[in-house]
N, C-alpha and C. Protein backbone atom coordinates (compact mmCIF):
# COMPACT_ATOMS: atom_id res chain seq x y z
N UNK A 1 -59.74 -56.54 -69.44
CA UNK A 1 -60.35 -57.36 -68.43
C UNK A 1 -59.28 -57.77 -67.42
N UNK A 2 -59.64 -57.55 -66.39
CA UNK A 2 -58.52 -57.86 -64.85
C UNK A 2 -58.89 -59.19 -64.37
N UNK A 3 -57.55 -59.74 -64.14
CA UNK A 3 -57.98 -61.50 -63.80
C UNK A 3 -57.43 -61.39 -62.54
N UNK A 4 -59.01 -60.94 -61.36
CA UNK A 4 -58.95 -60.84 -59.70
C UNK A 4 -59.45 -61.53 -59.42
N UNK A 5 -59.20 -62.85 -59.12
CA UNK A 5 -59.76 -64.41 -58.95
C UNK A 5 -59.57 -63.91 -57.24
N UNK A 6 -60.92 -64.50 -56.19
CA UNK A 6 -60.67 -64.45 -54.77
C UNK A 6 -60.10 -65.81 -54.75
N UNK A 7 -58.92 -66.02 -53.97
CA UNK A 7 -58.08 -67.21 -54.17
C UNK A 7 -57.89 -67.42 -52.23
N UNK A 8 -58.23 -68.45 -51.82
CA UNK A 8 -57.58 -68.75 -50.43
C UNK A 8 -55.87 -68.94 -49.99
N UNK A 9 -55.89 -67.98 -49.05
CA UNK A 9 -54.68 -68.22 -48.32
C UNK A 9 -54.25 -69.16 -47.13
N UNK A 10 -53.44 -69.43 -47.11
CA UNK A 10 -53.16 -70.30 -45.92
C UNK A 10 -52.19 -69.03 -44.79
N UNK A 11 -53.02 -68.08 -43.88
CA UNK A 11 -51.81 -66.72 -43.21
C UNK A 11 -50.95 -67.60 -42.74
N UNK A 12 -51.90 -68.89 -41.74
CA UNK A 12 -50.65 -68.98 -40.86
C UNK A 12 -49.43 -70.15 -41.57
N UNK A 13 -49.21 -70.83 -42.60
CA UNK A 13 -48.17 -71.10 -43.71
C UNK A 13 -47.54 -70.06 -44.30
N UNK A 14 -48.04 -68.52 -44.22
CA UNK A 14 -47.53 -67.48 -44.82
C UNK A 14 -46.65 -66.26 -43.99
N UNK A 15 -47.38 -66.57 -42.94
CA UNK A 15 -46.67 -65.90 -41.60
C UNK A 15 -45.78 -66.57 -41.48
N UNK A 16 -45.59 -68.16 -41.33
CA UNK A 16 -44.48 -69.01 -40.55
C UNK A 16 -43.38 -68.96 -41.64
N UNK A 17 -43.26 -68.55 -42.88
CA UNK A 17 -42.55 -68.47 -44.06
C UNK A 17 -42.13 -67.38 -44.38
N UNK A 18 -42.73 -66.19 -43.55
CA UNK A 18 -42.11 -64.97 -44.04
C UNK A 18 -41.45 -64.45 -42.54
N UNK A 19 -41.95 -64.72 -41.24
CA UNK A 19 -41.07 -64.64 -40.17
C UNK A 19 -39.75 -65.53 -39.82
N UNK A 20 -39.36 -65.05 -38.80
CA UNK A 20 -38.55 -65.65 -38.17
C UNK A 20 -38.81 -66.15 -36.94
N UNK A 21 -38.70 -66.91 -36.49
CA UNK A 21 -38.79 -68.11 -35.19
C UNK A 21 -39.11 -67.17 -34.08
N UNK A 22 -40.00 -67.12 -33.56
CA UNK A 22 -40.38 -66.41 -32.58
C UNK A 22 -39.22 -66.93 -31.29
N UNK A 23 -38.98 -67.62 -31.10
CA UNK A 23 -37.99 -68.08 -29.86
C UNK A 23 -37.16 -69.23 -30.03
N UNK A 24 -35.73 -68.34 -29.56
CA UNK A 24 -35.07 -69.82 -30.34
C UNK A 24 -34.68 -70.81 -29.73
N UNK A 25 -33.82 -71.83 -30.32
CA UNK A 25 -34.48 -73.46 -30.02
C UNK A 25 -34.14 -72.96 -28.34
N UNK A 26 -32.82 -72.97 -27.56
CA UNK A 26 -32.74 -72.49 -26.57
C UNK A 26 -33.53 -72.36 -25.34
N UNK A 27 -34.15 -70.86 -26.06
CA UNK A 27 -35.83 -70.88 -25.35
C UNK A 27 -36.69 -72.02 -24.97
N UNK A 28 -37.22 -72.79 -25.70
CA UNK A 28 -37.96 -73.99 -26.42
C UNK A 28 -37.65 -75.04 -25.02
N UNK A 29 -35.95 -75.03 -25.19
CA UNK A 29 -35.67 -76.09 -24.50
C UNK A 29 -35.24 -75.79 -22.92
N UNK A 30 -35.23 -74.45 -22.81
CA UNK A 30 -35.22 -74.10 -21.45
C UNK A 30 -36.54 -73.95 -20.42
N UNK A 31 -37.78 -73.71 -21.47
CA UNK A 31 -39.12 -73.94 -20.79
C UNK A 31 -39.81 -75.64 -20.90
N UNK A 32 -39.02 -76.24 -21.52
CA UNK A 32 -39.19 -77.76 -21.84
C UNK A 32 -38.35 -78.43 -20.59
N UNK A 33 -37.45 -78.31 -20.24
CA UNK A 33 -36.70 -78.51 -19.14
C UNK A 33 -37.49 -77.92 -17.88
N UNK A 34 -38.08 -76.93 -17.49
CA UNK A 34 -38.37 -76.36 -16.38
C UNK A 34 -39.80 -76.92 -16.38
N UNK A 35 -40.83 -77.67 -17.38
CA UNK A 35 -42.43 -78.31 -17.61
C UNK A 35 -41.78 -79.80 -17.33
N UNK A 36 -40.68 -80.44 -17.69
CA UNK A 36 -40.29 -81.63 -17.28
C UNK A 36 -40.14 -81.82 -15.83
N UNK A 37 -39.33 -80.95 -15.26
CA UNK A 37 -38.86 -81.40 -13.81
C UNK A 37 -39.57 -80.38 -12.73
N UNK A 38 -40.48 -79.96 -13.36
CA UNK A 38 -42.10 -79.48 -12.49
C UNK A 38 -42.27 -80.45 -11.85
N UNK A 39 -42.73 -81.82 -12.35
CA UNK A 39 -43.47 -82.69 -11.83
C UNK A 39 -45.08 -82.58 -11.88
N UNK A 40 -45.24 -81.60 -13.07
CA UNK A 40 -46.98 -81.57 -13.03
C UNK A 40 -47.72 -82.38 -14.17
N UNK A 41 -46.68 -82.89 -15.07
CA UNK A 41 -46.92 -83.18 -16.39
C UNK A 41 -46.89 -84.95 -16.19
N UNK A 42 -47.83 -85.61 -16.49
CA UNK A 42 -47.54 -87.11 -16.28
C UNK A 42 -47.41 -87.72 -17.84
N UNK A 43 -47.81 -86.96 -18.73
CA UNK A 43 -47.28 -87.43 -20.45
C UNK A 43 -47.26 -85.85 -21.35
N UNK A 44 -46.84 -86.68 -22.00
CA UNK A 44 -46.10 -85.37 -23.30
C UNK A 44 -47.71 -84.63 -23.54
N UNK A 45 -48.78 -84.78 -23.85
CA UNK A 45 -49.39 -84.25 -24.17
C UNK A 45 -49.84 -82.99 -23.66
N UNK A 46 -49.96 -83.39 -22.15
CA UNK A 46 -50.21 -82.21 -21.07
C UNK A 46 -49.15 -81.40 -21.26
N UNK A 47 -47.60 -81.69 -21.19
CA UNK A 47 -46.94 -80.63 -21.41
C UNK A 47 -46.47 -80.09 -22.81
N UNK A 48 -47.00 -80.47 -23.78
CA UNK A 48 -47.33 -79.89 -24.90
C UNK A 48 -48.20 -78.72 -25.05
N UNK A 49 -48.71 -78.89 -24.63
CA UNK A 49 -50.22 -77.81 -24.41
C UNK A 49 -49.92 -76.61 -23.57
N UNK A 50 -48.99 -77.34 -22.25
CA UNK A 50 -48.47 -76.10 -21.59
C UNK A 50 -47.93 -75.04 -21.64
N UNK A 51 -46.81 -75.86 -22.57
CA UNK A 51 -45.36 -75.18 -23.49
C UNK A 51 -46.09 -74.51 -24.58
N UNK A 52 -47.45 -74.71 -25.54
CA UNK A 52 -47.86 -73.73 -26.32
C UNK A 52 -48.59 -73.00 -25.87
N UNK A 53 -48.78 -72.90 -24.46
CA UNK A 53 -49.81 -71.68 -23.84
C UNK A 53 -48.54 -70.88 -23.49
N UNK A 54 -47.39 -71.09 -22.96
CA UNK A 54 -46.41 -70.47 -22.30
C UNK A 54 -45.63 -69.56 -23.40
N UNK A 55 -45.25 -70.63 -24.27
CA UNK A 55 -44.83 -70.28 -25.80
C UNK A 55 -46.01 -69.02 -26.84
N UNK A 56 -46.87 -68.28 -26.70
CA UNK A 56 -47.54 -68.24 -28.17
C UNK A 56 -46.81 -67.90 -28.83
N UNK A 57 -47.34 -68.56 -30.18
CA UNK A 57 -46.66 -68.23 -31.78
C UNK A 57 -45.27 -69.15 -31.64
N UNK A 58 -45.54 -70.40 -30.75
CA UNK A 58 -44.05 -70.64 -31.19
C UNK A 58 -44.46 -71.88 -32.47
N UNK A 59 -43.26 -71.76 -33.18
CA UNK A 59 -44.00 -72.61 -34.78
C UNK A 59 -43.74 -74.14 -34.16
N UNK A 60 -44.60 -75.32 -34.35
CA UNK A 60 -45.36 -76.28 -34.11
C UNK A 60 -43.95 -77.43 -34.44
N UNK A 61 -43.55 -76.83 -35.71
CA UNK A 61 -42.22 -77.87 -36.35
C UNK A 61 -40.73 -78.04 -35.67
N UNK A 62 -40.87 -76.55 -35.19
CA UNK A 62 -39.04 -76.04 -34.36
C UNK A 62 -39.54 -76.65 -33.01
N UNK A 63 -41.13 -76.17 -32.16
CA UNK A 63 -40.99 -76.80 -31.00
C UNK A 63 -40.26 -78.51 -31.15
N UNK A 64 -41.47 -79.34 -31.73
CA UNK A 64 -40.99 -81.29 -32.23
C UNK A 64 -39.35 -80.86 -32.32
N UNK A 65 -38.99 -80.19 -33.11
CA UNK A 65 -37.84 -80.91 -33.54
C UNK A 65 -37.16 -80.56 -32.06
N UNK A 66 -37.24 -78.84 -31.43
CA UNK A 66 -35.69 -78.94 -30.24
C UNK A 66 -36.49 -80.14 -29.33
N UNK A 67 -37.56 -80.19 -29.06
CA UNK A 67 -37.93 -81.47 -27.86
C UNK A 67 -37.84 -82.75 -28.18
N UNK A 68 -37.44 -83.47 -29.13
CA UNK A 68 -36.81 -84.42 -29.85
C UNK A 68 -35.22 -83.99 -29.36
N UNK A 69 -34.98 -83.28 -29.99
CA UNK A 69 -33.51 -83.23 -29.75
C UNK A 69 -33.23 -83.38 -28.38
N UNK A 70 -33.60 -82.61 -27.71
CA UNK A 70 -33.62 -82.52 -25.75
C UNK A 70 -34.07 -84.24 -25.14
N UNK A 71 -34.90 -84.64 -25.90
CA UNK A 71 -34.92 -85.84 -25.52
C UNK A 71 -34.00 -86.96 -25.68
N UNK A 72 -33.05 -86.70 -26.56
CA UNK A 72 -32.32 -87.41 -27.31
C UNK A 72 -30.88 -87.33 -26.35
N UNK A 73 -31.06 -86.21 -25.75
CA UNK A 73 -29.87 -85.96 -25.10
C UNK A 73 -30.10 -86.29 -23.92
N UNK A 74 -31.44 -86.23 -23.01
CA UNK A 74 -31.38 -86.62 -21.84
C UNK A 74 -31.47 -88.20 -21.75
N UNK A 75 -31.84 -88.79 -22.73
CA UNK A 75 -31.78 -90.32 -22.98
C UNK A 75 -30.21 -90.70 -23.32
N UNK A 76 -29.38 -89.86 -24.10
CA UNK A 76 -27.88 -89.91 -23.86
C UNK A 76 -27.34 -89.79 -22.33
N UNK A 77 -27.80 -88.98 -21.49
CA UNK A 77 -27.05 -88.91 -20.15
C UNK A 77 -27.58 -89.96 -19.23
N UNK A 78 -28.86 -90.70 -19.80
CA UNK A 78 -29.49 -91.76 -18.85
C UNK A 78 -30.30 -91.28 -18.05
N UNK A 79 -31.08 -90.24 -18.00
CA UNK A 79 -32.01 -89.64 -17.21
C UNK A 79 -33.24 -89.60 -17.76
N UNK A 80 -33.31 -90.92 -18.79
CA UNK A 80 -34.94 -90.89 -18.65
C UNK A 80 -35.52 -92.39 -18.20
């Protein structure tokens, strides 16, 4: 007797775990920089949305963390 249980996957937890970073932080923060000083974006949300239409497949966790970081630094130079 064969134990073929149909079991659910999670692809996209399985994709993001077996690839590698579609674009690195770099990337991230060079199209995060160029959606900032657009001037089209009046809160993070709008340019969230932008950056994942511009971005596809970029993973959800690396974007937060480099735009955290980028923020962290332009709040270090006093430019926010």
């Amino acid at each position: 007797m064969s134990n073929n249980r149909n079991t659910r996957t999670n692809t996209w937890k399985t994709r993001s775990r077996n690839a590698a970073s579609a674009y690195t932080d770099k990337q991230i923060e060079q199209y995060l920089f160029l959606l900032i000083y657009s001037g089209r974006h009046s809160n993070a949300e709008s340019l969230f949305a932008e950056l994942r239409k511009m971005l596809p497949g970029v993973d959800p966790t690396q974007m937060n963390r480099v735009a955290h970081q980028f923020a962290a630094e332009l709040r270090n130079a006093g430019l926010t």
